[in-house]
C-alpha atoms as a PDB file:
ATOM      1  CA  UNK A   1      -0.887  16.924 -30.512  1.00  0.00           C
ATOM      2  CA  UNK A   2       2.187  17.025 -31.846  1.00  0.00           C
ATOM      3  CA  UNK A   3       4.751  19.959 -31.698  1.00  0.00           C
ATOM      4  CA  UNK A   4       5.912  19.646 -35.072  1.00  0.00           C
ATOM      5  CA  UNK A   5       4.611  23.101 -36.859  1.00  0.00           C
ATOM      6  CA  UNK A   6       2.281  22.929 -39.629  1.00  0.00           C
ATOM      7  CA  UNK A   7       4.313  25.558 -41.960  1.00  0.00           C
ATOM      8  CA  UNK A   8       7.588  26.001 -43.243  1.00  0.00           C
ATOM      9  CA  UNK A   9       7.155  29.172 -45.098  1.00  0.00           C
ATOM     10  CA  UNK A  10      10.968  29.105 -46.261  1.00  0.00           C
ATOM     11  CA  UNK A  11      10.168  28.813 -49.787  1.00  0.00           C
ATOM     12  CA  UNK A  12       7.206  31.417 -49.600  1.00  0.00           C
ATOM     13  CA  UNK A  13       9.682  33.950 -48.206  1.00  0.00           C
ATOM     14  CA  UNK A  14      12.215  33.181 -50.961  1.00  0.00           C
ATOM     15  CA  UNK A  15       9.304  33.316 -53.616  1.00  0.00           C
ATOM     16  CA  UNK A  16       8.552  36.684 -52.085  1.00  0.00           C
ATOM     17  CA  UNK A  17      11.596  38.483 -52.034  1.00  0.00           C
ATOM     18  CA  UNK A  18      10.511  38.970 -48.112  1.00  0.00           C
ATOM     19  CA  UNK A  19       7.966  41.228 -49.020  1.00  0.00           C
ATOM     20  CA  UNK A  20       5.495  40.074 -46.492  1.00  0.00           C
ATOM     21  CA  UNK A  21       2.534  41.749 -48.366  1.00  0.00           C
ATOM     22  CA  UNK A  22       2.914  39.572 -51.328  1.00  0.00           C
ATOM     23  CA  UNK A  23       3.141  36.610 -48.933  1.00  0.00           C
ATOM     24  CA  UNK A  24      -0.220  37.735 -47.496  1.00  0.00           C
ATOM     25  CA  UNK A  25      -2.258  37.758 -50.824  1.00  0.00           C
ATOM     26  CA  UNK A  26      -0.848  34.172 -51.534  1.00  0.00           C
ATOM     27  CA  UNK A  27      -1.720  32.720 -48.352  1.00  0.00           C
ATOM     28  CA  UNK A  28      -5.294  34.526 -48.490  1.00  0.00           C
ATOM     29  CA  UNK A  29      -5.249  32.569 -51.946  1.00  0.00           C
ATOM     30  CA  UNK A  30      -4.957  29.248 -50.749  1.00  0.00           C
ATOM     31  CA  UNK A  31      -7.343  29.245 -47.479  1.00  0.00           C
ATOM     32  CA  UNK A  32     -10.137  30.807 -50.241  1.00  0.00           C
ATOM     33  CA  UNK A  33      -9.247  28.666 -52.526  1.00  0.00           C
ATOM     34  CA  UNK A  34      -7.711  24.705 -50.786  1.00  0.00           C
ATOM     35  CA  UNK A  35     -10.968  24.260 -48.821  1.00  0.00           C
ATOM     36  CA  UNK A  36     -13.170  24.016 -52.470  1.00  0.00           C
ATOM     37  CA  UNK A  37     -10.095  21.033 -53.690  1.00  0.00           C
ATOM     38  CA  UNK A  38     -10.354  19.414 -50.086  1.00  0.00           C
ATOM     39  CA  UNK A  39     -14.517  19.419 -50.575  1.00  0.00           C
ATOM     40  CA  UNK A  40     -13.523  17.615 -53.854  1.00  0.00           C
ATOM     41  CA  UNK A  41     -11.368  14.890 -52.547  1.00  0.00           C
ATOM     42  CA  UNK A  42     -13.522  14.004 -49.674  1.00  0.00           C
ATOM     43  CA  UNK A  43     -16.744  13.734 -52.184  1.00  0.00           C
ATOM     44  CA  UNK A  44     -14.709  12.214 -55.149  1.00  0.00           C
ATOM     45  CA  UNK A  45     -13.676   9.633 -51.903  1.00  0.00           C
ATOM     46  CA  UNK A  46     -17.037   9.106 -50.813  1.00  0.00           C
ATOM     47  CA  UNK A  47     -18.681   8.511 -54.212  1.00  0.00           C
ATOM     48  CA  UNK A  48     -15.644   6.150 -55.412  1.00  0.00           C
ATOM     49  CA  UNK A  49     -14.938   9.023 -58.426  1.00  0.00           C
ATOM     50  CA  UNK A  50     -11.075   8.329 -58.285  1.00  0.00           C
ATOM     51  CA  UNK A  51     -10.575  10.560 -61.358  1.00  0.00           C
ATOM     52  CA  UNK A  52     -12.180  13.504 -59.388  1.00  0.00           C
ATOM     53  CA  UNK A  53     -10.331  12.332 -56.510  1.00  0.00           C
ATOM     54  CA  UNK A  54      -6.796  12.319 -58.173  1.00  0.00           C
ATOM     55  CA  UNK A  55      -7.383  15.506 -60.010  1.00  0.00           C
ATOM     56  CA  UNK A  56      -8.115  17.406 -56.801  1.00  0.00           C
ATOM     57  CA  UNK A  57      -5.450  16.135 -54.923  1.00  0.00           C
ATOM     58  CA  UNK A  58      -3.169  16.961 -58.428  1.00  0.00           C
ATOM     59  CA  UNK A  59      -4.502  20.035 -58.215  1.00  0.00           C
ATOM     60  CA  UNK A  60      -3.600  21.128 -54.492  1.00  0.00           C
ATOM     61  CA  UNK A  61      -0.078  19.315 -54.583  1.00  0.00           C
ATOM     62  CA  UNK A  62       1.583  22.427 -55.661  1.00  0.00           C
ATOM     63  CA  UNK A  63      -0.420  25.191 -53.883  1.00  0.00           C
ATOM     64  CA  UNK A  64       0.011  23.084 -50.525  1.00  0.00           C
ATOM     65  CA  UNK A  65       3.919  23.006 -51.073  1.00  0.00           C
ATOM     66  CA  UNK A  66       3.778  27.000 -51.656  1.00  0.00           C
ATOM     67  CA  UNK A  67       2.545  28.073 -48.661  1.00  0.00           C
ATOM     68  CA  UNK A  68       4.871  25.385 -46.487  1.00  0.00           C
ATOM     69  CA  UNK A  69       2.019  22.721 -45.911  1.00  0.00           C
ATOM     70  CA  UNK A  70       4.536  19.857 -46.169  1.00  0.00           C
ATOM     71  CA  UNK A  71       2.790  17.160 -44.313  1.00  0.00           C
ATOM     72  CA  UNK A  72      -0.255  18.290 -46.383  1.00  0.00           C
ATOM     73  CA  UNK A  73       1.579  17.847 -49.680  1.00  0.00           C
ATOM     74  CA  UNK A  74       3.039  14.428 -48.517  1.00  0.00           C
ATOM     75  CA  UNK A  75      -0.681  13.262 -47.768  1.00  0.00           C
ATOM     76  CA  UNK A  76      -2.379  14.889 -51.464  1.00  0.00           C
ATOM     77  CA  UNK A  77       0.691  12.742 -53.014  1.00  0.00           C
ATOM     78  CA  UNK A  78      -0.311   9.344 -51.331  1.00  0.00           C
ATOM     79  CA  UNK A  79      -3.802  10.219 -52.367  1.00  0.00           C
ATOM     80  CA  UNK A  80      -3.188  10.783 -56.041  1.00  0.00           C
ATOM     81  CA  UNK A  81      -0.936   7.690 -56.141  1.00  0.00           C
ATOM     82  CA  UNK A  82      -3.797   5.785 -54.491  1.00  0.00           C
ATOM     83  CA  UNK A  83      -6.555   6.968 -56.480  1.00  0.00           C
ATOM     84  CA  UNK A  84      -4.558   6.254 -59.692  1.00  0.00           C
ATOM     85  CA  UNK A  85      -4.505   2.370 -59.117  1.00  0.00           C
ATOM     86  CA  UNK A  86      -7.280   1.077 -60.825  1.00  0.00           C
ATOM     87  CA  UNK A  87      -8.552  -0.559 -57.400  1.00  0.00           C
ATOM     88  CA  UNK A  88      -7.796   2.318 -54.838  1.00  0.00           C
ATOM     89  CA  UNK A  89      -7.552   0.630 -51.497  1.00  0.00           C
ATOM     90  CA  UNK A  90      -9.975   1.506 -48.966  1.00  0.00           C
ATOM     91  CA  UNK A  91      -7.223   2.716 -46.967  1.00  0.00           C
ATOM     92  CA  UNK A  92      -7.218   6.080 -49.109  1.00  0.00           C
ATOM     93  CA  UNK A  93     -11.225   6.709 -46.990  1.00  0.00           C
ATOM     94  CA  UNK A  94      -8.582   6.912 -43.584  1.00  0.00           C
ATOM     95  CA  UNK A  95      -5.731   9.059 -45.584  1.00  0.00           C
ATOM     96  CA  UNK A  96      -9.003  11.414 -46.705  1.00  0.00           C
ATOM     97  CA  UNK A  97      -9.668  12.075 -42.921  1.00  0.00           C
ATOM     98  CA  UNK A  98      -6.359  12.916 -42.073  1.00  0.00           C
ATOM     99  CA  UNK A  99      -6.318  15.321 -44.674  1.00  0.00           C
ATOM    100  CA  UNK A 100      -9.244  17.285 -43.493  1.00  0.00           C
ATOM    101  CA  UNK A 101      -7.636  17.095 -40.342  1.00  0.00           C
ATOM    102  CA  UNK A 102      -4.046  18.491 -41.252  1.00  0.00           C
ATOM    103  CA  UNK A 103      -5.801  20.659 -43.633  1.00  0.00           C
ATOM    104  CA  UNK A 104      -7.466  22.199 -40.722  1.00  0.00           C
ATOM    105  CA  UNK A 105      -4.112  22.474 -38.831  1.00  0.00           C
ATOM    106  CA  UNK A 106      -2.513  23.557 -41.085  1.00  0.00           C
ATOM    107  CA  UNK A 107      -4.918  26.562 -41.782  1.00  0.00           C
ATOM    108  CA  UNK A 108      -4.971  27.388 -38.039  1.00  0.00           C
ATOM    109  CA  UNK A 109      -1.187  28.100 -38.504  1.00  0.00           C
ATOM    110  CA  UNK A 110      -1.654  29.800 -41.636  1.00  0.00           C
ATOM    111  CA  UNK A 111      -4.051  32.482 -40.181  1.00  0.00           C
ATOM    112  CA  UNK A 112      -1.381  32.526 -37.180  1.00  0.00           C
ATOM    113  CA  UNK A 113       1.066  33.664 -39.841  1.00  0.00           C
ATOM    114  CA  UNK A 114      -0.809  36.294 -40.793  1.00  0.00           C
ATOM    115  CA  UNK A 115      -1.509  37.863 -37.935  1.00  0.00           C
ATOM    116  CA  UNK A 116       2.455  38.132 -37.775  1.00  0.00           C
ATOM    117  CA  UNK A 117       2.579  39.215 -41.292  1.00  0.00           C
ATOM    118  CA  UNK A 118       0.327  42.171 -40.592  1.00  0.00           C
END
């Protein structure tokens, strides 16, 4: 596993003024809200719907950058740019796996954070 952390929260913090409540509510946001967009992807994947696929992964880009999910961003943007070709490659099936997988991570961390926020 590698020991490279899942979040930078730098921009969070600056978005927040430091006020660690409001950084609460918007990382509650994103675990309610990410897992419904990664449920997308991975069935949008699975069923070939690139347009559902592309839209999801549109979707997330931003709200995955917010909370400090870089490598998470950095996957949903070779995602979109695969699923926007009019043949994605298959490759984009492997990319969707290690998404769940950072995704999961990344959460994990996220939930760490807020214990420390509390």
């Amino acid at each position: 596993m590698s020991s490279e952390k899942e979040v930078d929260l730098a921009f969070l913090k600056e978005f927040c003024h430091g006020d660690k409540k409001k950084m609460t509510q918007y990382i509650h946001t994103f675990l309610q809200e990410a897992p419904a967009q990664i449920e997308a992807i991975k069935k949008g994947s699975e069923a070939k719907d690139w347009s559902r696929v592309k839209m999801a992964a549109h979707a997330l880009q931003p709200q995955a950058a917010f909370v400090g999910l870089i490598k998470l961003k950095k996957l949903l943007d070779e995602i979109e740019s695969a699923a926007t070709e009019h043949n994605p490659p298959e490759k984009i099936i492997s990319t969707v796996t290690e998404l769940e997988t950072t995704m999961e991570n990344g959460s994990n961390e996220l939930v760490r954070t807020l214990v420390t926020l509390a």
